[in-house]
PDB file of N, CA and C in Angstrom:
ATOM      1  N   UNK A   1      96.670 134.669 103.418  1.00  0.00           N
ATOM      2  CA  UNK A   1      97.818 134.163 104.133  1.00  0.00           C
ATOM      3  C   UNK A   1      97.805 132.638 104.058  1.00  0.00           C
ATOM      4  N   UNK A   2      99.039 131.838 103.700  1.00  0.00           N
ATOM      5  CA  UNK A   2      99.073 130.681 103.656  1.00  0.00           C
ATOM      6  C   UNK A   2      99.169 129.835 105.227  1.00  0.00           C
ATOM      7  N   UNK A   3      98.987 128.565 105.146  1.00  0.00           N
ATOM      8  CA  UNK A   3      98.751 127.775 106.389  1.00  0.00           C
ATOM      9  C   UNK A   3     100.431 127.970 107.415  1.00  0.00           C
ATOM     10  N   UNK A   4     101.313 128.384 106.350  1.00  0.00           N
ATOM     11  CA  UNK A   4     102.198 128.002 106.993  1.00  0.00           C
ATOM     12  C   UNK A   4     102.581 130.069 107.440  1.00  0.00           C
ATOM     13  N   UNK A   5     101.716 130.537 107.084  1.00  0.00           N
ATOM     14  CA  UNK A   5     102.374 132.203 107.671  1.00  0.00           C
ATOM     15  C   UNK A   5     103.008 132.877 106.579  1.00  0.00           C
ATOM     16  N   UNK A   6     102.941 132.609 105.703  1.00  0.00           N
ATOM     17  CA  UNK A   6     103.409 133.280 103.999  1.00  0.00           C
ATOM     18  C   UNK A   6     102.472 134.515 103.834  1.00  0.00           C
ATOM     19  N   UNK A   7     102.691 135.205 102.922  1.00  0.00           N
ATOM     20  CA  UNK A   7     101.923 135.972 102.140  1.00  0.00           C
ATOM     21  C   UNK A   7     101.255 135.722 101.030  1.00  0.00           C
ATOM     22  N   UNK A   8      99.655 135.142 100.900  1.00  0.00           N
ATOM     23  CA  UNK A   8      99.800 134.546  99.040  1.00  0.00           C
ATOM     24  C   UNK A   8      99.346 136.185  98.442  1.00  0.00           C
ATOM     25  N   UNK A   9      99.596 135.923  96.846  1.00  0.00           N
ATOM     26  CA  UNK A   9     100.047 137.237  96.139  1.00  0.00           C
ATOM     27  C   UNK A   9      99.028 136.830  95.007  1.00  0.00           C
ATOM     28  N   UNK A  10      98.038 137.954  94.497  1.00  0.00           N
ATOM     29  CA  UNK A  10      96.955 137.593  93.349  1.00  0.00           C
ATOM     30  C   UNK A  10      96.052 137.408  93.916  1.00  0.00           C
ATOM     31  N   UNK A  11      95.096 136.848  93.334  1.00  0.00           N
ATOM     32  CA  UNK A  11      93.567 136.341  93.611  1.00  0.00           C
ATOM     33  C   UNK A  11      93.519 134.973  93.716  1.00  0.00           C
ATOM     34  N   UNK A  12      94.589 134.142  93.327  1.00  0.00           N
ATOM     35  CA  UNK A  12      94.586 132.481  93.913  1.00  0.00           C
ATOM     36  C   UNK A  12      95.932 132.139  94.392  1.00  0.00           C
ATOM     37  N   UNK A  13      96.037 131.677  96.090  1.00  0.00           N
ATOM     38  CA  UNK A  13      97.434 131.672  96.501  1.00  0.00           C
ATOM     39  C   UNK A  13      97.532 129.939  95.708  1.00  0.00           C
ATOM     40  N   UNK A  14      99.198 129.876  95.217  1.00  0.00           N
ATOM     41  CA  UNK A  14      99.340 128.858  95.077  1.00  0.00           C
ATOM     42  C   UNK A  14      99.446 127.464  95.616  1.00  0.00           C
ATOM     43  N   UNK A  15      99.650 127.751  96.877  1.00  0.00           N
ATOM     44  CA  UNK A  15      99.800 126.023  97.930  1.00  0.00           C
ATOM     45  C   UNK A  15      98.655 126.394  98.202  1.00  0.00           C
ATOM     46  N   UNK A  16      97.518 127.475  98.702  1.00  0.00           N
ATOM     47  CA  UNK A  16      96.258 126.913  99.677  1.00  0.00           C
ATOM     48  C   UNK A  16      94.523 127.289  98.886  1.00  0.00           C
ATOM     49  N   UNK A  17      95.136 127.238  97.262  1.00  0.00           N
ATOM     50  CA  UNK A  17      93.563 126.658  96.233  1.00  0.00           C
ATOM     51  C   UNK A  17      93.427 125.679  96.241  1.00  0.00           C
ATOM     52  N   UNK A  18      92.430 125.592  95.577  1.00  0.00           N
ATOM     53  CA  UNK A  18      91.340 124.167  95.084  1.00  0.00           C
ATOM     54  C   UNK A  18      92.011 123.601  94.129  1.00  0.00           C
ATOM     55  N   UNK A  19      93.487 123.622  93.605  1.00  0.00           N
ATOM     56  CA  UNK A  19      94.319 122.859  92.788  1.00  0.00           C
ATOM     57  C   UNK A  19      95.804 122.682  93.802  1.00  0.00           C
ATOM     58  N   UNK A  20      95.579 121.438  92.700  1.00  0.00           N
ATOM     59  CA  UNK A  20      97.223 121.294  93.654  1.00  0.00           C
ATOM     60  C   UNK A  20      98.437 121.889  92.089  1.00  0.00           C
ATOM     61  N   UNK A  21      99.725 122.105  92.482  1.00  0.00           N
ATOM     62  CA  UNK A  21     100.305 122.865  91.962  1.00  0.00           C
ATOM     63  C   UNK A  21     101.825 122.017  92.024  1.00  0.00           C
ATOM     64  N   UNK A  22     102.151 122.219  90.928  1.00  0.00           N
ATOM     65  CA  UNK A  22     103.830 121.652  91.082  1.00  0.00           C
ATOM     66  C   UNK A  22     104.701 122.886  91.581  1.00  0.00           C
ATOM     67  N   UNK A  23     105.799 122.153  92.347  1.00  0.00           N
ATOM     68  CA  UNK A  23     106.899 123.357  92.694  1.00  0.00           C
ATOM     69  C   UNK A  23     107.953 122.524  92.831  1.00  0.00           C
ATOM     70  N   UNK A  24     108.730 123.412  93.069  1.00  0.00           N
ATOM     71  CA  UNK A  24     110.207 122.315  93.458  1.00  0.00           C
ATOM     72  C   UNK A  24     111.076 122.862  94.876  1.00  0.00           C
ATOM     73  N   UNK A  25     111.351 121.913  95.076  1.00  0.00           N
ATOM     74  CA  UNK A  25     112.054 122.252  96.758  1.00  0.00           C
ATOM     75  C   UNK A  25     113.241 122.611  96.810  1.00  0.00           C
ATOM     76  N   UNK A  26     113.347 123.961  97.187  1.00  0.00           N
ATOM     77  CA  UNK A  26     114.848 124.637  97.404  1.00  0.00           C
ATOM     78  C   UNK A  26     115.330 123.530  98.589  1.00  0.00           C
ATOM     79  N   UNK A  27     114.911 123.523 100.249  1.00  0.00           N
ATOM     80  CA  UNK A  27     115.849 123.241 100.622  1.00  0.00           C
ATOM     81  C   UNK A  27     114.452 122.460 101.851  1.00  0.00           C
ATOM     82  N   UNK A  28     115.099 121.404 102.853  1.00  0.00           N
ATOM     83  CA  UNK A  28     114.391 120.462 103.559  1.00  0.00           C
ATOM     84  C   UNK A  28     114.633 121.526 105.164  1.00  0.00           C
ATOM     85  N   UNK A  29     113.320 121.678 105.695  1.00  0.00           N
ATOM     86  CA  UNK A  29     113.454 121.979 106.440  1.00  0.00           C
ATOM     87  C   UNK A  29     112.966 121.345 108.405  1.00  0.00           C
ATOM     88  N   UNK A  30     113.188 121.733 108.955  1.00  0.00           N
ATOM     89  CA  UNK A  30     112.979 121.169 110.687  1.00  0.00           C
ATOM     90  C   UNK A  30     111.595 120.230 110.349  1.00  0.00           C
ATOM     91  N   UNK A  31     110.866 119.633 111.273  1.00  0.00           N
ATOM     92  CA  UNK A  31     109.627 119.476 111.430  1.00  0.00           C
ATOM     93  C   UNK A  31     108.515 118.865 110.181  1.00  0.00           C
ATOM     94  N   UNK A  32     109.064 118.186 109.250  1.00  0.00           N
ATOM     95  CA  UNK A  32     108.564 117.934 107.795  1.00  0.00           C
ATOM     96  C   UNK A  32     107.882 118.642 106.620  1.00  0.00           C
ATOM     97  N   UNK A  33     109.189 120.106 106.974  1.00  0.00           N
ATOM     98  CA  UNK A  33     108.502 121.037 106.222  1.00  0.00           C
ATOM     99  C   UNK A  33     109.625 121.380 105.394  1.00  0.00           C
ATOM    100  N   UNK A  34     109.456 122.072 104.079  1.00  0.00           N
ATOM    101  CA  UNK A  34     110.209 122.369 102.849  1.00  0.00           C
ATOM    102  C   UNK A  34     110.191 123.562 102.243  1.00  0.00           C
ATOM    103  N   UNK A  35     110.824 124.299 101.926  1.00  0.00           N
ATOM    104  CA  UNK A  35     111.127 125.511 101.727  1.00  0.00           C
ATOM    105  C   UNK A  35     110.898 125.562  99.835  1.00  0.00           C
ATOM    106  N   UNK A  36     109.704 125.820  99.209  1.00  0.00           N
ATOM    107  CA  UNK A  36     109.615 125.458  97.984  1.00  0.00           C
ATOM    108  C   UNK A  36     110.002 126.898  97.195  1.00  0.00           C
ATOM    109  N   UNK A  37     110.378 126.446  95.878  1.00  0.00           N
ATOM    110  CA  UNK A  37     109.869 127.532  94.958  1.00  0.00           C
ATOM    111  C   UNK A  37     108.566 127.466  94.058  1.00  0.00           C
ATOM    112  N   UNK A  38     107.939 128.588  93.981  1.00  0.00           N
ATOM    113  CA  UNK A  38     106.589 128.268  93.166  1.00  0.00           C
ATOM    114  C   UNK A  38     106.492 128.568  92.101  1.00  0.00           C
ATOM    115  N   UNK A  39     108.101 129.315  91.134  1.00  0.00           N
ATOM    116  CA  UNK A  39     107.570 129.263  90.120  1.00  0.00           C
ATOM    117  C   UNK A  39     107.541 130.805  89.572  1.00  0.00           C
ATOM    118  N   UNK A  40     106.639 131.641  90.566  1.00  0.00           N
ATOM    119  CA  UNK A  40     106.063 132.334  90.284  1.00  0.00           C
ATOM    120  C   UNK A  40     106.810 133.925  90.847  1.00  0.00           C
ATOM    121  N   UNK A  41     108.532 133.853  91.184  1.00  0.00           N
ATOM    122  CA  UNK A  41     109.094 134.530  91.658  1.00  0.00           C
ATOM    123  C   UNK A  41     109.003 134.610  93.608  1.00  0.00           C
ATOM    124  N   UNK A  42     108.678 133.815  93.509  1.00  0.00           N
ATOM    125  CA  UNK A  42     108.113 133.187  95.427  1.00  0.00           C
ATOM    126  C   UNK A  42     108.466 131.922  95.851  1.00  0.00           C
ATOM    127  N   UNK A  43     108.756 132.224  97.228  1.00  0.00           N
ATOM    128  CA  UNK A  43     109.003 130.982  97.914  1.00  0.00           C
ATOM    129  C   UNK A  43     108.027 130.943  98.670  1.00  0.00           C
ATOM    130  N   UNK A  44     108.111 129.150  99.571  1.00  0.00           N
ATOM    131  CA  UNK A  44     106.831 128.789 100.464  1.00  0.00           C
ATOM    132  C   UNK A  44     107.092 128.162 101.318  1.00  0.00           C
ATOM    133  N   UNK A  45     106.791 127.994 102.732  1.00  0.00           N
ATOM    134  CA  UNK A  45     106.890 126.618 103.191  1.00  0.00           C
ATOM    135  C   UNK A  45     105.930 125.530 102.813  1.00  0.00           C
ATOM    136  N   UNK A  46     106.086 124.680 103.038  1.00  0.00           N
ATOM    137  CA  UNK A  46     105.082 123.489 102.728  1.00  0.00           C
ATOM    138  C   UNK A  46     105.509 122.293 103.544  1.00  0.00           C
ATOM    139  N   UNK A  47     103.995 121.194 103.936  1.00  0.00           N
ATOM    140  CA  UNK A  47     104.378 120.349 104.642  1.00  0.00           C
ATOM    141  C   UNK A  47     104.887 119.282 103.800  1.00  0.00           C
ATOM    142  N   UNK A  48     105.656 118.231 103.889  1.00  0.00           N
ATOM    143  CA  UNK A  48     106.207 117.198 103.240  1.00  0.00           C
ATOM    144  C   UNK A  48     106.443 115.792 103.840  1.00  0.00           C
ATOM    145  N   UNK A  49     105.281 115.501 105.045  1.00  0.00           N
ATOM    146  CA  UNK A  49     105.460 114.749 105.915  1.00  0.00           C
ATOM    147  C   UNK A  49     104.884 113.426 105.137  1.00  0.00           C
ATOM    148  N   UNK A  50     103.808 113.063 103.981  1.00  0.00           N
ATOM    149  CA  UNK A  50     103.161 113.080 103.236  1.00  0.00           C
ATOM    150  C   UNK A  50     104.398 112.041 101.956  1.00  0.00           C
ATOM    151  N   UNK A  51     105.281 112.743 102.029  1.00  0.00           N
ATOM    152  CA  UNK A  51     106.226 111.963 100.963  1.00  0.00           C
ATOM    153  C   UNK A  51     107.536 112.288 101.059  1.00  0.00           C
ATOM    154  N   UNK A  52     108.038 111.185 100.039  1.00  0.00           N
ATOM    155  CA  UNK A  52     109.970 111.494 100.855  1.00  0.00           C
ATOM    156  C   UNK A  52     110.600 112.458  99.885  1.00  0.00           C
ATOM    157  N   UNK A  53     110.540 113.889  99.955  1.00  0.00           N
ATOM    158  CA  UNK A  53     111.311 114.894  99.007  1.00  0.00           C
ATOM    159  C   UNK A  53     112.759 115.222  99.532  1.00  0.00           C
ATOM    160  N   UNK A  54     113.696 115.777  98.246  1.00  0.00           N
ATOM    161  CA  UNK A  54     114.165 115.581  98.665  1.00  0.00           C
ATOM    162  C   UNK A  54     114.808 117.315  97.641  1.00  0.00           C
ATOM    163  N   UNK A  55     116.086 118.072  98.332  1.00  0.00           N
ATOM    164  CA  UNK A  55     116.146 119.138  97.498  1.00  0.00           C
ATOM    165  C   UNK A  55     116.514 119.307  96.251  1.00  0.00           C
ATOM    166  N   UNK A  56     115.815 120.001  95.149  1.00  0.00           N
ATOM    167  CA  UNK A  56     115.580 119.372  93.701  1.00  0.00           C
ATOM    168  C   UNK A  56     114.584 118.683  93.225  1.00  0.00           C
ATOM    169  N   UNK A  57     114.224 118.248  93.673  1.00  0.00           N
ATOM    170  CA  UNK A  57     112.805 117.477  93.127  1.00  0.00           C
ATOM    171  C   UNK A  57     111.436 118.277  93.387  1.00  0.00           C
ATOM    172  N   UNK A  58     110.850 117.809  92.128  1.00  0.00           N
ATOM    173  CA  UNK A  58     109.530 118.397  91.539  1.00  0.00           C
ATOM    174  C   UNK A  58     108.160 117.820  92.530  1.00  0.00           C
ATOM    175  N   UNK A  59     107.549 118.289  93.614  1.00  0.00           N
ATOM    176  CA  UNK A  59     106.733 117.968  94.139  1.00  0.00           C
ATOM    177  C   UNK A  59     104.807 118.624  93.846  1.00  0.00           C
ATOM    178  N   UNK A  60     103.831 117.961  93.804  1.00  0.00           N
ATOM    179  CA  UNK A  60     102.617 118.168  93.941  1.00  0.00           C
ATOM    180  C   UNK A  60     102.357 118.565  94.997  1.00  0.00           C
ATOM    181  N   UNK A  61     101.529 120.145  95.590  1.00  0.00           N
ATOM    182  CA  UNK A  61     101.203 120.646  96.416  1.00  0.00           C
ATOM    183  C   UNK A  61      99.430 121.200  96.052  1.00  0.00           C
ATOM    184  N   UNK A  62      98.777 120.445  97.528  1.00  0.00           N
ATOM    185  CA  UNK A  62      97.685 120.922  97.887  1.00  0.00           C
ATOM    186  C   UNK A  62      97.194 121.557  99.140  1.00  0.00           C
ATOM    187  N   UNK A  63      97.091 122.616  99.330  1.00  0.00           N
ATOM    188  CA  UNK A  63      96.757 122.826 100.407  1.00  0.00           C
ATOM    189  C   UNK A  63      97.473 123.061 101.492  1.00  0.00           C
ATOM    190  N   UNK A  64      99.211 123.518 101.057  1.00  0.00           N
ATOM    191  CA  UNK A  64     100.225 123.528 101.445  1.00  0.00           C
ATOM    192  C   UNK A  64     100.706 122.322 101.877  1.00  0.00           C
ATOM    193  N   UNK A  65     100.231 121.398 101.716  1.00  0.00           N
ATOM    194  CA  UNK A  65     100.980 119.627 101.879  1.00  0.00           C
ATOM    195  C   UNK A  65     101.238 119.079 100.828  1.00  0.00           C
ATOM    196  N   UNK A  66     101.867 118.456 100.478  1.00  0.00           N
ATOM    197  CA  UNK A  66     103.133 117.707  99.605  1.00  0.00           C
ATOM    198  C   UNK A  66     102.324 116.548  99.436  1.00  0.00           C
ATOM    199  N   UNK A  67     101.404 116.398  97.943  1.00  0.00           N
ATOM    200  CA  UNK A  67     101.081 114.967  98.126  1.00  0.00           C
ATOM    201  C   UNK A  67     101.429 113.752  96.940  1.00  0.00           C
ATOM    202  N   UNK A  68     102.307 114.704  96.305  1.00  0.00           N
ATOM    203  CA  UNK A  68     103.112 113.702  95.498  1.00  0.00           C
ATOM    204  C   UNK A  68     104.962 114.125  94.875  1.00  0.00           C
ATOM    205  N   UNK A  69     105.730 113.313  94.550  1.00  0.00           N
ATOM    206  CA  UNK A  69     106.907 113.629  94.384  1.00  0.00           C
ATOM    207  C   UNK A  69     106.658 113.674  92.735  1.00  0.00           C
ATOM    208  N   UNK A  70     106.380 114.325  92.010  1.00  0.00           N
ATOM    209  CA  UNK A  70     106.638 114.498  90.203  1.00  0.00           C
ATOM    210  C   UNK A  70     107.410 113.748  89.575  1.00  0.00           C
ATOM    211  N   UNK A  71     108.943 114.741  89.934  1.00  0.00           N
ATOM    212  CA  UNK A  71     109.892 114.380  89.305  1.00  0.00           C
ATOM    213  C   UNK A  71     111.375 114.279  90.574  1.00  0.00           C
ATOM    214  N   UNK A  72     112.119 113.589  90.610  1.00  0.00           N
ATOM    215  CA  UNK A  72     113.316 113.688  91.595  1.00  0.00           C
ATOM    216  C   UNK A  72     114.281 114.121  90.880  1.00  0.00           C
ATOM    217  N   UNK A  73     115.051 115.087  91.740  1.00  0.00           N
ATOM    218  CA  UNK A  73     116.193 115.382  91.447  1.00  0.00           C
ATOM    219  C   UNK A  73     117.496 114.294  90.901  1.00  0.00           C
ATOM    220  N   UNK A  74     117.461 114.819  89.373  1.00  0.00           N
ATOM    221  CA  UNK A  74     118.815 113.721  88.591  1.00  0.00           C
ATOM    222  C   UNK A  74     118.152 112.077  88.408  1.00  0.00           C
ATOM    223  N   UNK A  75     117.002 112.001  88.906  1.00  0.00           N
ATOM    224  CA  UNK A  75     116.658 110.858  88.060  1.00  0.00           C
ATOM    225  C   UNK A  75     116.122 110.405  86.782  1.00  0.00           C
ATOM    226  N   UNK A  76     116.558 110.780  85.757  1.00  0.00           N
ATOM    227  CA  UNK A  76     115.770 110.373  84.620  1.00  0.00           C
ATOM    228  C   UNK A  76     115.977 109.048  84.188  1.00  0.00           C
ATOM    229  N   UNK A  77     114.549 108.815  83.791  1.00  0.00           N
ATOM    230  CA  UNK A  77     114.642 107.177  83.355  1.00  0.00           C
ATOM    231  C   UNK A  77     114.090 106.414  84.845  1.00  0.00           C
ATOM    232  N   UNK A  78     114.022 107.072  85.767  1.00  0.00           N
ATOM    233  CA  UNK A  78     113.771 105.846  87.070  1.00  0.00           C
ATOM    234  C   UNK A  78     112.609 106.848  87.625  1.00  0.00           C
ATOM    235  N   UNK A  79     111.816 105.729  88.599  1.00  0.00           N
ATOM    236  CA  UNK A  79     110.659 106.007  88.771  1.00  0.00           C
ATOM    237  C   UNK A  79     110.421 107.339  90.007  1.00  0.00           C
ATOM    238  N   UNK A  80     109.384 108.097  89.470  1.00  0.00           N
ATOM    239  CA  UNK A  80     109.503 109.486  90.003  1.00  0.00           C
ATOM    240  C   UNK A  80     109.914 110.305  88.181  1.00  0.00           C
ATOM    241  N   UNK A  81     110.334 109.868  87.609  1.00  0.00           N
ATOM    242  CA  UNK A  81     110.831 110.841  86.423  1.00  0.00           C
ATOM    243  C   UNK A  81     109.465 111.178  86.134  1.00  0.00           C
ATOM    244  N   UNK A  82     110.114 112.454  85.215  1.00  0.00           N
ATOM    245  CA  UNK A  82     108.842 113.432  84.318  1.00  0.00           C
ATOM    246  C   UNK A  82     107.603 112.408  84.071  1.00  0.00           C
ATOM    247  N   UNK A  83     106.475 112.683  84.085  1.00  0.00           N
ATOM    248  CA  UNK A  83     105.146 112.227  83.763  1.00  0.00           C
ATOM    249  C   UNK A  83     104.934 110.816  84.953  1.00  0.00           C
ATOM    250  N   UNK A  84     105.661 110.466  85.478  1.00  0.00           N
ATOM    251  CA  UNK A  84     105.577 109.679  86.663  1.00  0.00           C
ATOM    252  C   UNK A  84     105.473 109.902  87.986  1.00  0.00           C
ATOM    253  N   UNK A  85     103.853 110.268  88.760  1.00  0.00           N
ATOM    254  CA  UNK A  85     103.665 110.879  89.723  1.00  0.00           C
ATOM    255  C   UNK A  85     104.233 109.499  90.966  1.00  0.00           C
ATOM    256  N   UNK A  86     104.866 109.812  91.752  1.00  0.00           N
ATOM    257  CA  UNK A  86     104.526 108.956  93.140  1.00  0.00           C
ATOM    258  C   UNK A  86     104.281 109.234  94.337  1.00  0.00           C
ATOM    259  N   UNK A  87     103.880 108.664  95.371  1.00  0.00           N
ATOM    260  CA  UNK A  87     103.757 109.081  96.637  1.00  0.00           C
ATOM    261  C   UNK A  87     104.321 108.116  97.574  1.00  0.00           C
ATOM    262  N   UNK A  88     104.592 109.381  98.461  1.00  0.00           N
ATOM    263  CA  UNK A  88     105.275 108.955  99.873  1.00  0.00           C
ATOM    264  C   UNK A  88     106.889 108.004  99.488  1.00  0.00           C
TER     265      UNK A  88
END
């Protein structure tokens, strides 16, 4: 079971292993939490208090917390784009 009350599915849940994991954020939710997709036919909550996401954008998850923004939604070319990690 994930931190936030999920179900994880397999033998390694994706927000609460020993890797952090890209996903992208369906939608921003109450309390600095985010409603992700993982990818993997699953959604998640996750905390996002950590960095400024926003819905659409490609975030780094460890441990069900948000500790970097990847990629932002519709920015290419500006910082946050593909291969450009940032935080907060």
């Amino acid at each position: 079971m994930t931190a936030s009350g999920g179900e994880c599915h397999g033998d390694v849940c994706i927000t609460c292993g020993d890797v952090a994991v890209e996903v992208t954020v369906r939608r921003l939710l109450p309390d600095e939490l985010a409603l992700v997709d993982t990818g993997q036919g699953t959604e998640e909550e996750v905390s996002v208090a950590l960095v400024s996401a926003a819905a659409g954008d490609t975030i780094l998850v460890h441990a069900s917390e948000a500790i970097a923004v990847v990629t932002r939604a519709g920015a290419a070319g500006e910082a946050g784009a593909p291969g450009e990690v940032t935080a907060g």
